[in-house]
PDB file of N, CA and C in Angstrom:
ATOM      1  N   UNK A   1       4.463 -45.102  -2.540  1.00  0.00           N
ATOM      2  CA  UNK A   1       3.398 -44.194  -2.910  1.00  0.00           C
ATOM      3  C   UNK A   1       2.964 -43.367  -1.699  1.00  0.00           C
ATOM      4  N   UNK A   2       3.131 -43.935  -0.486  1.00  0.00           N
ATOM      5  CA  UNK A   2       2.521 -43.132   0.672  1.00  0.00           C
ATOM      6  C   UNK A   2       3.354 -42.205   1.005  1.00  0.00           C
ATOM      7  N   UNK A   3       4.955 -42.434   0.869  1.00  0.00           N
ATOM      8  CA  UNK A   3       5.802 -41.463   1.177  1.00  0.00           C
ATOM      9  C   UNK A   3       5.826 -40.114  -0.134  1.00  0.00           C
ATOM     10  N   UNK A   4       5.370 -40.327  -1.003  1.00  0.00           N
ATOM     11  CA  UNK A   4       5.198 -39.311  -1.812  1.00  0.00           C
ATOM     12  C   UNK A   4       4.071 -38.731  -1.962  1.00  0.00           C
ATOM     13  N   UNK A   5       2.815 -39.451  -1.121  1.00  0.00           N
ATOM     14  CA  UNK A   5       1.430 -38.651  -0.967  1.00  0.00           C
ATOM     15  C   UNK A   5       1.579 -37.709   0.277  1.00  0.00           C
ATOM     16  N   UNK A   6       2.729 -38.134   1.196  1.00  0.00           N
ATOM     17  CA  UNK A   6       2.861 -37.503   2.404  1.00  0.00           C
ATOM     18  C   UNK A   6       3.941 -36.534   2.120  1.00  0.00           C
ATOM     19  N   UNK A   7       5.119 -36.307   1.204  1.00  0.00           N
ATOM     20  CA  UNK A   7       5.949 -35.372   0.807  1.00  0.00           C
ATOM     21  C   UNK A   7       5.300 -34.325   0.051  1.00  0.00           C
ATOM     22  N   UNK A   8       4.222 -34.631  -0.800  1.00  0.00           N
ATOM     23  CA  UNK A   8       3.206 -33.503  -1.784  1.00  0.00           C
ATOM     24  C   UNK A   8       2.522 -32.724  -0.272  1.00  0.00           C
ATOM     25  N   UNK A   9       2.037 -33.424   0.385  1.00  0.00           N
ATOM     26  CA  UNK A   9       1.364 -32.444   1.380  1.00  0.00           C
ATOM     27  C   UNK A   9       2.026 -32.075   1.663  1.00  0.00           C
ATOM     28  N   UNK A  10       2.925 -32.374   2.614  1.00  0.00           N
ATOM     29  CA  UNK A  10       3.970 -31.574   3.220  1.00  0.00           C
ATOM     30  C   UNK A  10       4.235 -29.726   2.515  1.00  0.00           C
ATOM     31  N   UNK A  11       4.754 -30.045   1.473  1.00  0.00           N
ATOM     32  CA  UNK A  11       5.195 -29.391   0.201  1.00  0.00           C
ATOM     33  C   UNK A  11       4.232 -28.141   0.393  1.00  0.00           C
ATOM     34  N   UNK A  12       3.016 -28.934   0.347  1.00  0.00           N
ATOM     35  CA  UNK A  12       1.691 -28.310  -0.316  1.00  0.00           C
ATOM     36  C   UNK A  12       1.614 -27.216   1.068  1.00  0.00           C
ATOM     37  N   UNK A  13       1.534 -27.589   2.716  1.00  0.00           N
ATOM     38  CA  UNK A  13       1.597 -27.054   3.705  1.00  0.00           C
ATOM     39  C   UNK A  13       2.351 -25.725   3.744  1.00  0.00           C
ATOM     40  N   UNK A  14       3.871 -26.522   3.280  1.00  0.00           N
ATOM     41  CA  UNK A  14       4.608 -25.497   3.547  1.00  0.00           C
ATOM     42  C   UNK A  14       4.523 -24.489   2.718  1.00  0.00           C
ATOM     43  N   UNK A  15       4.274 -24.261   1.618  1.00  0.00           N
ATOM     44  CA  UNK A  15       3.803 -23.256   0.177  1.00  0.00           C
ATOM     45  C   UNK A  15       3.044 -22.487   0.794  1.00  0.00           C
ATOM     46  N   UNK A  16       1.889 -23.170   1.843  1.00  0.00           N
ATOM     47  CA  UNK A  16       0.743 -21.825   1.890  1.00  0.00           C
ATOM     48  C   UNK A  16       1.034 -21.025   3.470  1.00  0.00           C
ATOM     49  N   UNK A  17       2.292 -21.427   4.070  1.00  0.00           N
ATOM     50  CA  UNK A  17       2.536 -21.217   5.173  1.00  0.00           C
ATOM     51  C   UNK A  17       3.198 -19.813   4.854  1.00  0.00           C
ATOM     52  N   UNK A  18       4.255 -19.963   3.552  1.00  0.00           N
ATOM     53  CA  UNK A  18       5.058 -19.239   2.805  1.00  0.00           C
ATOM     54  C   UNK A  18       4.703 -17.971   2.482  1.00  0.00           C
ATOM     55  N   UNK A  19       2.892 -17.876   2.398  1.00  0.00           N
ATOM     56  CA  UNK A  19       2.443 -17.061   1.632  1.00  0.00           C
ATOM     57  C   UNK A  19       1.398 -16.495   2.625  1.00  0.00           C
ATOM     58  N   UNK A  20       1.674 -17.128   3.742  1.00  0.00           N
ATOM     59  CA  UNK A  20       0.280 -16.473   5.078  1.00  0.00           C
ATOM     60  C   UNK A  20       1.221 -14.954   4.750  1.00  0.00           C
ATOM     61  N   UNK A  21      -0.352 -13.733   5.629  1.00  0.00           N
ATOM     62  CA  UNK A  21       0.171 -12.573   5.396  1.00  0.00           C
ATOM     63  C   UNK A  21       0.004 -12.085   4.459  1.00  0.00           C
ATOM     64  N   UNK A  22       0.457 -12.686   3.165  1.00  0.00           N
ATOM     65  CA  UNK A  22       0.855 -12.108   1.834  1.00  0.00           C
ATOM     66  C   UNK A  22      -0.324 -10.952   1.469  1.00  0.00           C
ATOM     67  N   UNK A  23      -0.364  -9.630   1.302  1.00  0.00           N
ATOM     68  CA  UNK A  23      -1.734  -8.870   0.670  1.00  0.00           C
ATOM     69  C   UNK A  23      -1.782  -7.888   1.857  1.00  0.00           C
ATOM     70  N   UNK A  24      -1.341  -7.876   2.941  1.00  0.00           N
ATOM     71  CA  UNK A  24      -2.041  -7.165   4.072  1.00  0.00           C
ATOM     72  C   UNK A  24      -1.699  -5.696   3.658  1.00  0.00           C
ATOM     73  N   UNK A  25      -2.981  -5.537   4.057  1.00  0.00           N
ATOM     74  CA  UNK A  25      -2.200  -3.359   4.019  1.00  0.00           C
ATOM     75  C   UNK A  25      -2.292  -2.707   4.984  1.00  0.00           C
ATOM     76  N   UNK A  26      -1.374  -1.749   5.480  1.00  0.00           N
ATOM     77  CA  UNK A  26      -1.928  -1.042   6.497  1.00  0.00           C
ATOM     78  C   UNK A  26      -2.019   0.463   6.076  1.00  0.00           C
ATOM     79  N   UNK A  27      -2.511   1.207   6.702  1.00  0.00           N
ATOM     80  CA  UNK A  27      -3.093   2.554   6.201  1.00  0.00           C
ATOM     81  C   UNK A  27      -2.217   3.272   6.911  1.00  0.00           C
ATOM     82  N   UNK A  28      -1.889   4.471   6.350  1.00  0.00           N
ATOM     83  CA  UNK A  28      -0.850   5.305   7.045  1.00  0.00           C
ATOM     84  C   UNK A  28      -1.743   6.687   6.921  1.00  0.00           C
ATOM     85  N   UNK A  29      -2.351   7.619   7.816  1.00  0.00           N
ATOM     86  CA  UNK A  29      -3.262   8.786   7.492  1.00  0.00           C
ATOM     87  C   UNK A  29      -2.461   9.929   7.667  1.00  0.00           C
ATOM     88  N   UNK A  30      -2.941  11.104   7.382  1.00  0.00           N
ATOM     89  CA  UNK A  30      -1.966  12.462   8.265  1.00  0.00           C
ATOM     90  C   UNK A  30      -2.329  12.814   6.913  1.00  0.00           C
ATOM     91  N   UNK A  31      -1.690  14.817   6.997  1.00  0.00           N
ATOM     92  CA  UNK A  31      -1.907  15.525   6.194  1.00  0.00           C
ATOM     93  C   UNK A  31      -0.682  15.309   5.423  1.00  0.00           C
ATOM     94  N   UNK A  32      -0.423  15.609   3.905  1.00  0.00           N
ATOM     95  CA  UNK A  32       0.603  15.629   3.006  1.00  0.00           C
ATOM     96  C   UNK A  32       1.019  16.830   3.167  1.00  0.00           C
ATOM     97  N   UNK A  33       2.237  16.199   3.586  1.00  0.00           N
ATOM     98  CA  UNK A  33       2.918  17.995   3.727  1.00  0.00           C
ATOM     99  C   UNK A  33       4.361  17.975   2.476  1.00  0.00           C
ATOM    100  N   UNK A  34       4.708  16.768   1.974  1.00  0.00           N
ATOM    101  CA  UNK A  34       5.020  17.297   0.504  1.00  0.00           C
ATOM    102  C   UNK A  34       5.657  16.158  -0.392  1.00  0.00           C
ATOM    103  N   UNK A  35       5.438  15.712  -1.845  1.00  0.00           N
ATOM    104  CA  UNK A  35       5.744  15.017  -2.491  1.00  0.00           C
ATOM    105  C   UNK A  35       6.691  15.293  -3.730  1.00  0.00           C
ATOM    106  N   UNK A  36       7.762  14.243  -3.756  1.00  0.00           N
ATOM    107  CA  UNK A  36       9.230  14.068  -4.582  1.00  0.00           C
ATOM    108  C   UNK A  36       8.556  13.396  -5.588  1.00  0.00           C
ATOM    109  N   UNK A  37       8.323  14.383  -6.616  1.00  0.00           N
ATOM    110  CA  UNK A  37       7.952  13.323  -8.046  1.00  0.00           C
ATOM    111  C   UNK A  37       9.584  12.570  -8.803  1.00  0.00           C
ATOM    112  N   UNK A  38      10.756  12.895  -8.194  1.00  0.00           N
ATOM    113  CA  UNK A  38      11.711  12.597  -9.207  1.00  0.00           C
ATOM    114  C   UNK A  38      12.139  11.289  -8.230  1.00  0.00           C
ATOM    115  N   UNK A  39      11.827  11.244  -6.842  1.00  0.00           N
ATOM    116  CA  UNK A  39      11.799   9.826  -6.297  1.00  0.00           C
ATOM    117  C   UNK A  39      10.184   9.372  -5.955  1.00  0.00           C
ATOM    118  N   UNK A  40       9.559   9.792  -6.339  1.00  0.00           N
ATOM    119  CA  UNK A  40       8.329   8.780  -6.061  1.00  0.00           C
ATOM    120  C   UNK A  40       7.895   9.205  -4.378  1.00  0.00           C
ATOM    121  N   UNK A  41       8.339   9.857  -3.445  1.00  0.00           N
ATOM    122  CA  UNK A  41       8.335  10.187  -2.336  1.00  0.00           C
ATOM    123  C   UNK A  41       7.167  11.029  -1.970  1.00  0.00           C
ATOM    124  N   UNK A  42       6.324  10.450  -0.855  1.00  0.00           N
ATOM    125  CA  UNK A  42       5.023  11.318  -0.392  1.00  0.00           C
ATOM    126  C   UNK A  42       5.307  11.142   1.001  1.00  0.00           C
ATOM    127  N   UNK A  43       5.250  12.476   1.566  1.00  0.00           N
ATOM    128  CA  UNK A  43       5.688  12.259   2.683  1.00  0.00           C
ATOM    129  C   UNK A  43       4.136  12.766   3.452  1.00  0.00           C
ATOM    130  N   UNK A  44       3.980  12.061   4.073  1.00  0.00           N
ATOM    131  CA  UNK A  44       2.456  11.946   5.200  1.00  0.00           C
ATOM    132  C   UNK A  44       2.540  12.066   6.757  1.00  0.00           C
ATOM    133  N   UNK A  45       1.893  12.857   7.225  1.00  0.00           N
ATOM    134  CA  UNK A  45       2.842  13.461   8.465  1.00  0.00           C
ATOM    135  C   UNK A  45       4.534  13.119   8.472  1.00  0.00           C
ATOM    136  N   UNK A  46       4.592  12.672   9.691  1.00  0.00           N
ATOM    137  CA  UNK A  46       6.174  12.321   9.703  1.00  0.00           C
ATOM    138  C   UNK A  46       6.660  10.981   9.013  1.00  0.00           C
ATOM    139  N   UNK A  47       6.030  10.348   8.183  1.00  0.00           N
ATOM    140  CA  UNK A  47       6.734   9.344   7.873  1.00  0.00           C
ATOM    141  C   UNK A  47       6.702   9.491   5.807  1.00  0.00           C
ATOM    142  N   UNK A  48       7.755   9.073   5.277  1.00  0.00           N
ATOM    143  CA  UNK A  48       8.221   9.310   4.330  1.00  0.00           C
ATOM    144  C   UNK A  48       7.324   7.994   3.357  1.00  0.00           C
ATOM    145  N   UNK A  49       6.854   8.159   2.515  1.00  0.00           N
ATOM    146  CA  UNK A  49       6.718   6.591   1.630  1.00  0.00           C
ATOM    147  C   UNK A  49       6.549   6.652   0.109  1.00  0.00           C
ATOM    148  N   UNK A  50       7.330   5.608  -0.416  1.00  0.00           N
ATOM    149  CA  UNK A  50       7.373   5.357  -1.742  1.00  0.00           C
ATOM    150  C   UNK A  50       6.276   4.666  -2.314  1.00  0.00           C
ATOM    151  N   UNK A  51       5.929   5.394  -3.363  1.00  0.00           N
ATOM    152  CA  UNK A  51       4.665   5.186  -4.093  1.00  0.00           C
ATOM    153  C   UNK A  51       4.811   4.389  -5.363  1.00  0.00           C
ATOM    154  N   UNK A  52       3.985   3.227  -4.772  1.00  0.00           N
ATOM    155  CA  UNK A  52       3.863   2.386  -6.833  1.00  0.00           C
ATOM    156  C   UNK A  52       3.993   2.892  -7.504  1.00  0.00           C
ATOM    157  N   UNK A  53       4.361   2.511  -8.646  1.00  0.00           N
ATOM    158  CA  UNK A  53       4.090   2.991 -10.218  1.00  0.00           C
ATOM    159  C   UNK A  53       2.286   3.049 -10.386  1.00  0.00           C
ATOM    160  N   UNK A  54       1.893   2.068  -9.678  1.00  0.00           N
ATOM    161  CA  UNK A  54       0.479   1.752 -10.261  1.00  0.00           C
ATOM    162  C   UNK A  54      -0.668   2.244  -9.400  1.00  0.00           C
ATOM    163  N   UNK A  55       0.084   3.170  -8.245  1.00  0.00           N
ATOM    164  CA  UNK A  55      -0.974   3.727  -7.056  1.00  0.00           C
ATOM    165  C   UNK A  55      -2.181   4.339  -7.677  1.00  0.00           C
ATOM    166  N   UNK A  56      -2.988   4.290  -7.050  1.00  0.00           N
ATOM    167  CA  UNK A  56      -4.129   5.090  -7.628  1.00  0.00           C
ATOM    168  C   UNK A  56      -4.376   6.630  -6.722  1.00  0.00           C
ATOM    169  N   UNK A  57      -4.480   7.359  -7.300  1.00  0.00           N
ATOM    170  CA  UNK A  57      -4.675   8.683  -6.598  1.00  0.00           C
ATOM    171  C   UNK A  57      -6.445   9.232  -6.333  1.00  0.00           C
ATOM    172  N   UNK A  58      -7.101   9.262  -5.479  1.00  0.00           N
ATOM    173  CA  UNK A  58      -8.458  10.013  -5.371  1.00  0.00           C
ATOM    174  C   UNK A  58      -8.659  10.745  -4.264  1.00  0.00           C
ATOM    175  N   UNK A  59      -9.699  11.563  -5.173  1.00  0.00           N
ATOM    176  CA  UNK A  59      -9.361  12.511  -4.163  1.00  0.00           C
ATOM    177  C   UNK A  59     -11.166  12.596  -3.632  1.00  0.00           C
ATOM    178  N   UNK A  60     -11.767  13.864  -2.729  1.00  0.00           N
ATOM    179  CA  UNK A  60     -13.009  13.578  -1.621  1.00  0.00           C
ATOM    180  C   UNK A  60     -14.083  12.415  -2.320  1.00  0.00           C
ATOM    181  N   UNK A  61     -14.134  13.383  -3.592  1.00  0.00           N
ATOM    182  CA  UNK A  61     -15.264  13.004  -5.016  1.00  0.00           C
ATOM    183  C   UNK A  61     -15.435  11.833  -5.199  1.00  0.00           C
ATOM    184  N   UNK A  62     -13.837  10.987  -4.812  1.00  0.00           N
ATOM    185  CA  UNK A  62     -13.833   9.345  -5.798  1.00  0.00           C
ATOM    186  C   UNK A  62     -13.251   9.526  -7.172  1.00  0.00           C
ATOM    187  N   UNK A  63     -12.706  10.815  -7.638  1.00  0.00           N
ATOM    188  CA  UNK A  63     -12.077  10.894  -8.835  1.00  0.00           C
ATOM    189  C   UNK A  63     -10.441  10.990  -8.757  1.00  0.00           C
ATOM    190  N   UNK A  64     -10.372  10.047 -10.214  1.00  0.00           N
ATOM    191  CA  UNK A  64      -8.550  10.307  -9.976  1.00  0.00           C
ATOM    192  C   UNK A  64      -7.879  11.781  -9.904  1.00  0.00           C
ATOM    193  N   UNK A  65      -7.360  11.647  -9.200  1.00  0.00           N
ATOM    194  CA  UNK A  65      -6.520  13.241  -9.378  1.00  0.00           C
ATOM    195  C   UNK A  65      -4.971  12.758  -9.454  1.00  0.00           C
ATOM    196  N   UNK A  66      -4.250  14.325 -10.164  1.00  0.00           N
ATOM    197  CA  UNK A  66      -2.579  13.690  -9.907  1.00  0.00           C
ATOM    198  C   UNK A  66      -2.224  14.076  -8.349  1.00  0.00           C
ATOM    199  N   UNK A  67      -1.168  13.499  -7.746  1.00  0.00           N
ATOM    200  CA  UNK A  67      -0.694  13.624  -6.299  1.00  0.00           C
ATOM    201  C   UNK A  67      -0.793  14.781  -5.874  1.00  0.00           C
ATOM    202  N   UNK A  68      -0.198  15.847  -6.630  1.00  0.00           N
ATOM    203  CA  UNK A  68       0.333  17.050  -6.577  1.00  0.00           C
ATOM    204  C   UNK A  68      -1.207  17.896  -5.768  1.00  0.00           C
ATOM    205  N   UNK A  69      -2.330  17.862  -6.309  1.00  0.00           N
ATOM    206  CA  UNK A  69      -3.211  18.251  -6.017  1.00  0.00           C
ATOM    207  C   UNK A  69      -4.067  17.921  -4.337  1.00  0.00           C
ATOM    208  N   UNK A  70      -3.055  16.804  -4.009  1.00  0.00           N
ATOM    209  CA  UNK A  70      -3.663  16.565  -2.574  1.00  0.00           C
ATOM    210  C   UNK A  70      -3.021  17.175  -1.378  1.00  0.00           C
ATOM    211  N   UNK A  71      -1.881  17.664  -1.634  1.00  0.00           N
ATOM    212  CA  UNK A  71      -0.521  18.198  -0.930  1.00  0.00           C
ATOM    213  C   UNK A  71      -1.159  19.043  -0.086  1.00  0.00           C
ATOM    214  N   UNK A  72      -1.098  19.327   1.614  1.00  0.00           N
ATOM    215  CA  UNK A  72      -1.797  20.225   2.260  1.00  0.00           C
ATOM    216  C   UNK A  72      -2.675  19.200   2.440  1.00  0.00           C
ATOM    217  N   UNK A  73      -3.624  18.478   2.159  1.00  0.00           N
ATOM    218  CA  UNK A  73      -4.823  18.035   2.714  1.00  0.00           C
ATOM    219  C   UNK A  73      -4.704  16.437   3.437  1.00  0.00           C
ATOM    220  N   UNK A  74      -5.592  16.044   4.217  1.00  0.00           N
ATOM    221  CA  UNK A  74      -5.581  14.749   4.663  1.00  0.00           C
ATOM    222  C   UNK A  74      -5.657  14.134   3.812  1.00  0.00           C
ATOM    223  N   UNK A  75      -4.959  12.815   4.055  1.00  0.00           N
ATOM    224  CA  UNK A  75      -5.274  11.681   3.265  1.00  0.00           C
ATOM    225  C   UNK A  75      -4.862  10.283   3.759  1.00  0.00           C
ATOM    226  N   UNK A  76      -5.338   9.037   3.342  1.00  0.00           N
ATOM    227  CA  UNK A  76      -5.055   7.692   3.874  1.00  0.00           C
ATOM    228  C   UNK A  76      -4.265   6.948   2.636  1.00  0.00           C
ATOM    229  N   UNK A  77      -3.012   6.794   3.361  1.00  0.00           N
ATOM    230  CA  UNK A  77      -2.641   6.101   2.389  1.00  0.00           C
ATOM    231  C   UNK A  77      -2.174   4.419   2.625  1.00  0.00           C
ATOM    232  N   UNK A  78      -2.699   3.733   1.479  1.00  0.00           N
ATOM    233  CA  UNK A  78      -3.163   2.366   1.858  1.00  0.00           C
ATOM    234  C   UNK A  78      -1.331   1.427   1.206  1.00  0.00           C
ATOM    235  N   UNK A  79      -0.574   0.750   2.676  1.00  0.00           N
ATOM    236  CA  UNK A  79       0.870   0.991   2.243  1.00  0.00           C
ATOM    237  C   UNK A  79       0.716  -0.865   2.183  1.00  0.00           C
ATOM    238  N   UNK A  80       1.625  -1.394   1.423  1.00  0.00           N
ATOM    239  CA  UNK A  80       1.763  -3.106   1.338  1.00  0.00           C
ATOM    240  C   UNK A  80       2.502  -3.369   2.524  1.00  0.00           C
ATOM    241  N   UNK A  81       2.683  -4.499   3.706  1.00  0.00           N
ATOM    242  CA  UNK A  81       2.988  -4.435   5.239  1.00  0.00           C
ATOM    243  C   UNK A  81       4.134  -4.790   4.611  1.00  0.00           C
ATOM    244  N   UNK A  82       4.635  -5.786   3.164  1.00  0.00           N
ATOM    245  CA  UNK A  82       5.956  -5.808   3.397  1.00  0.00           C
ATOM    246  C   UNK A  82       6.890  -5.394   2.047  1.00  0.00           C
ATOM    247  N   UNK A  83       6.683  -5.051   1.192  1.00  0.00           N
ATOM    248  CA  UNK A  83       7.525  -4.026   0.521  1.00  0.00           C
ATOM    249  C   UNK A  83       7.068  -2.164   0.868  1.00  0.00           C
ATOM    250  N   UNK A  84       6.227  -2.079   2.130  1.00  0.00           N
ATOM    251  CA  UNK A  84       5.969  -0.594   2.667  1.00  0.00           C
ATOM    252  C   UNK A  84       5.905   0.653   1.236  1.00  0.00           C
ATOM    253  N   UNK A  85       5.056   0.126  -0.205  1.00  0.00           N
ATOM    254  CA  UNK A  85       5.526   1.213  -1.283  1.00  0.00           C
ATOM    255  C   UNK A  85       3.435   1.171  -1.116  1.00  0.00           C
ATOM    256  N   UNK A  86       3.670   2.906  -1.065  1.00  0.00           N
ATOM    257  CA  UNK A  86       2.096   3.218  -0.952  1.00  0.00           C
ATOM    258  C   UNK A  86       1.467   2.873  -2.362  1.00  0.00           C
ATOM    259  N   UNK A  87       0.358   1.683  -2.076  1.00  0.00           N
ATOM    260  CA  UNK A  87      -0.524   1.140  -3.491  1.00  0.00           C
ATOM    261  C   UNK A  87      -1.888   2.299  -3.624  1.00  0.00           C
ATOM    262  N   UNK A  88      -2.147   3.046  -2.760  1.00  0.00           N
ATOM    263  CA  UNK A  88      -3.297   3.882  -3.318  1.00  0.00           C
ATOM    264  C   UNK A  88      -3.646   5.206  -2.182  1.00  0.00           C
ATOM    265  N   UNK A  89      -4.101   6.515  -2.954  1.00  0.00           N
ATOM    266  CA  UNK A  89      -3.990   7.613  -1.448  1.00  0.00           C
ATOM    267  C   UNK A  89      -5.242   8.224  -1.986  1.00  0.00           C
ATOM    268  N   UNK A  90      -6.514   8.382  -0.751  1.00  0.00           N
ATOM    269  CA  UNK A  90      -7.309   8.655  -0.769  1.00  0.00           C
ATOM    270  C   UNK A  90      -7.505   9.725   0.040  1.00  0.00           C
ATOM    271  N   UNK A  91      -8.051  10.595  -0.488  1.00  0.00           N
ATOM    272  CA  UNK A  91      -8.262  12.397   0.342  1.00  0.00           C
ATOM    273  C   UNK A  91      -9.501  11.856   1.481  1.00  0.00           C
ATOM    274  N   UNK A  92      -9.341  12.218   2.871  1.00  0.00           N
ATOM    275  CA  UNK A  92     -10.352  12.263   3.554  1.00  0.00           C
ATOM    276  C   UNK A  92     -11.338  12.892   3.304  1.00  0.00           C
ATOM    277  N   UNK A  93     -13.039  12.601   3.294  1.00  0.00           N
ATOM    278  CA  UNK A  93     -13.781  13.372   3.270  1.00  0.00           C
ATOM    279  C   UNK A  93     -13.717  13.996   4.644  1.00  0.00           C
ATOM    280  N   UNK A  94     -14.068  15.529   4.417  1.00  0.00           N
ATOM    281  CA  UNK A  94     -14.411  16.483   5.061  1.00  0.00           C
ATOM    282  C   UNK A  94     -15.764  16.457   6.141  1.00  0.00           C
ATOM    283  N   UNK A  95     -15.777  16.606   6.985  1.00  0.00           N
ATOM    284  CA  UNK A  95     -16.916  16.134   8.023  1.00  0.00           C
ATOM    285  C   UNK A  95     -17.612  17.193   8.611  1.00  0.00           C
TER     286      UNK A  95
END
Protein backbone atom coordinates (compact mmCIF):
# COMPACT_ATOMS: atom_id res chain seq x y z
CA UNK A 1 0.00 0.00 0.00
CA UNK A 2 2.85 2.47 0.69
CA UNK A 3 4.48 1.79 -2.58
CA UNK A 4 1.35 2.72 -4.37
CA UNK A 5 0.58 5.81 -2.08
CA UNK A 6 4.15 6.84 -3.06
CA UNK A 7 3.74 5.91 -7.01
CA UNK A 8 0.15 8.10 -7.07
CA UNK A 9 2.23 11.03 -5.82
CA UNK A 10 4.88 10.64 -7.76
CA UNK A 11 2.44 10.44 -10.82
CA UNK A 12 0.50 13.22 -9.32
CA UNK A 13 4.05 15.49 -9.19
CA UNK A 14 4.97 14.67 -12.35
CA UNK A 15 1.40 15.67 -14.16
CA UNK A 16 1.65 19.15 -12.69
CA UNK A 17 5.32 19.54 -13.56
CA UNK A 18 4.00 18.61 -17.20
CA UNK A 19 1.73 21.40 -17.23
CA UNK A 20 3.98 24.29 -15.36
CA UNK A 21 3.94 27.24 -17.94
CA UNK A 22 0.91 25.98 -19.56
CA UNK A 23 -1.42 29.52 -20.34
CA UNK A 24 1.44 32.03 -20.53
CA UNK A 25 1.04 34.83 -23.09
CA UNK A 26 3.24 37.12 -24.31
CA UNK A 27 2.24 40.30 -26.10
CA UNK A 28 3.69 41.15 -29.34
CA UNK A 29 2.88 45.27 -30.03
CA UNK A 30 3.82 47.34 -33.29
CA UNK A 31 1.72 48.80 -35.95
CA UNK A 32 -0.22 46.28 -38.47
CA UNK A 33 1.18 46.76 -41.52
CA UNK A 34 -0.89 43.90 -43.21
CA UNK A 35 -3.17 40.85 -42.81
CA UNK A 36 -3.64 37.32 -45.00
CA UNK A 37 -7.26 36.45 -44.43
CA UNK A 38 -6.78 33.22 -46.74
CA UNK A 39 -3.87 32.15 -44.18
CA UNK A 40 -4.95 33.63 -41.05
CA UNK A 41 -1.64 35.85 -41.16
CA UNK A 42 -1.26 39.35 -39.25
CA UNK A 43 1.75 40.61 -39.64
CA UNK A 44 2.80 43.22 -36.64
CA UNK A 45 5.83 45.13 -37.20
CA UNK A 46 8.37 42.65 -38.36
CA UNK A 47 7.14 39.58 -37.10
CA UNK A 48 4.48 37.48 -38.91
CA UNK A 49 1.62 35.59 -36.63
CA UNK A 50 -1.11 33.20 -37.00
CA UNK A 51 -4.32 33.99 -35.60
CA UNK A 52 -6.94 31.60 -33.74
CA UNK A 53 -9.99 30.79 -35.11
CA UNK A 54 -11.36 32.13 -31.81
CA UNK A 55 -9.15 35.49 -31.46
CA UNK A 56 -11.02 38.23 -30.41
CA UNK A 57 -10.57 41.47 -32.30
CA UNK A 58 -11.04 45.17 -30.38
CA UNK A 59 -10.48 47.90 -31.23
CA UNK A 60 -9.67 51.76 -28.91
CA UNK A 61 -13.63 51.64 -27.78
CA UNK A 62 -13.50 47.89 -26.38
CA UNK A 63 -15.71 46.91 -29.36
CA UNK A 64 -15.32 43.93 -31.60
CA UNK A 65 -14.19 44.95 -34.89
CA UNK A 66 -13.15 42.65 -37.99
CA UNK A 67 -9.10 42.61 -38.38
CA UNK A 68 -9.21 44.32 -41.53
CA UNK A 69 -10.18 47.56 -39.84
CA UNK A 70 -7.08 47.77 -37.55
CA UNK A 71 -4.46 47.52 -40.43
CA UNK A 72 -2.20 50.80 -40.23
CA UNK A 73 -2.81 51.26 -36.55
CA UNK A 74 -1.08 50.03 -33.28
CA UNK A 75 -2.00 47.20 -31.68
CA UNK A 76 -1.06 44.42 -28.90
CA UNK A 77 -1.34 41.30 -29.77
CA UNK A 78 -1.75 38.79 -26.94
CA UNK A 79 0.30 35.44 -28.62
CA UNK A 80 0.13 31.67 -26.57
CA UNK A 81 4.29 31.23 -25.56
CA UNK A 82 3.88 27.81 -27.04
CA UNK A 83 1.73 27.17 -30.02
CA UNK A 84 2.82 31.28 -30.86
CA UNK A 85 -1.11 31.55 -32.75
CA UNK A 86 -2.31 35.22 -31.75
CA UNK A 87 -5.51 34.53 -29.12
CA UNK A 88 -6.66 38.27 -29.12
CA UNK A 89 -5.50 41.96 -30.81
CA UNK A 90 -6.27 44.99 -29.13
CA UNK A 91 -5.91 48.61 -30.84
CA UNK A 92 -3.79 50.86 -28.58
CA UNK A 93 -5.49 53.69 -27.10
CA UNK A 94 -4.33 56.88 -28.43
CA UNK A 95 -2.58 59.16 -25.79
Amino acid sequence: MKKFITLAGVTLIMAGAAYAGCGIKVPVSGEVKAYNAEKKLLTVGTEAITLAPTAKIINAAGKEVKITELVGKKVTVSTDKHNKKGESVTEQKKS
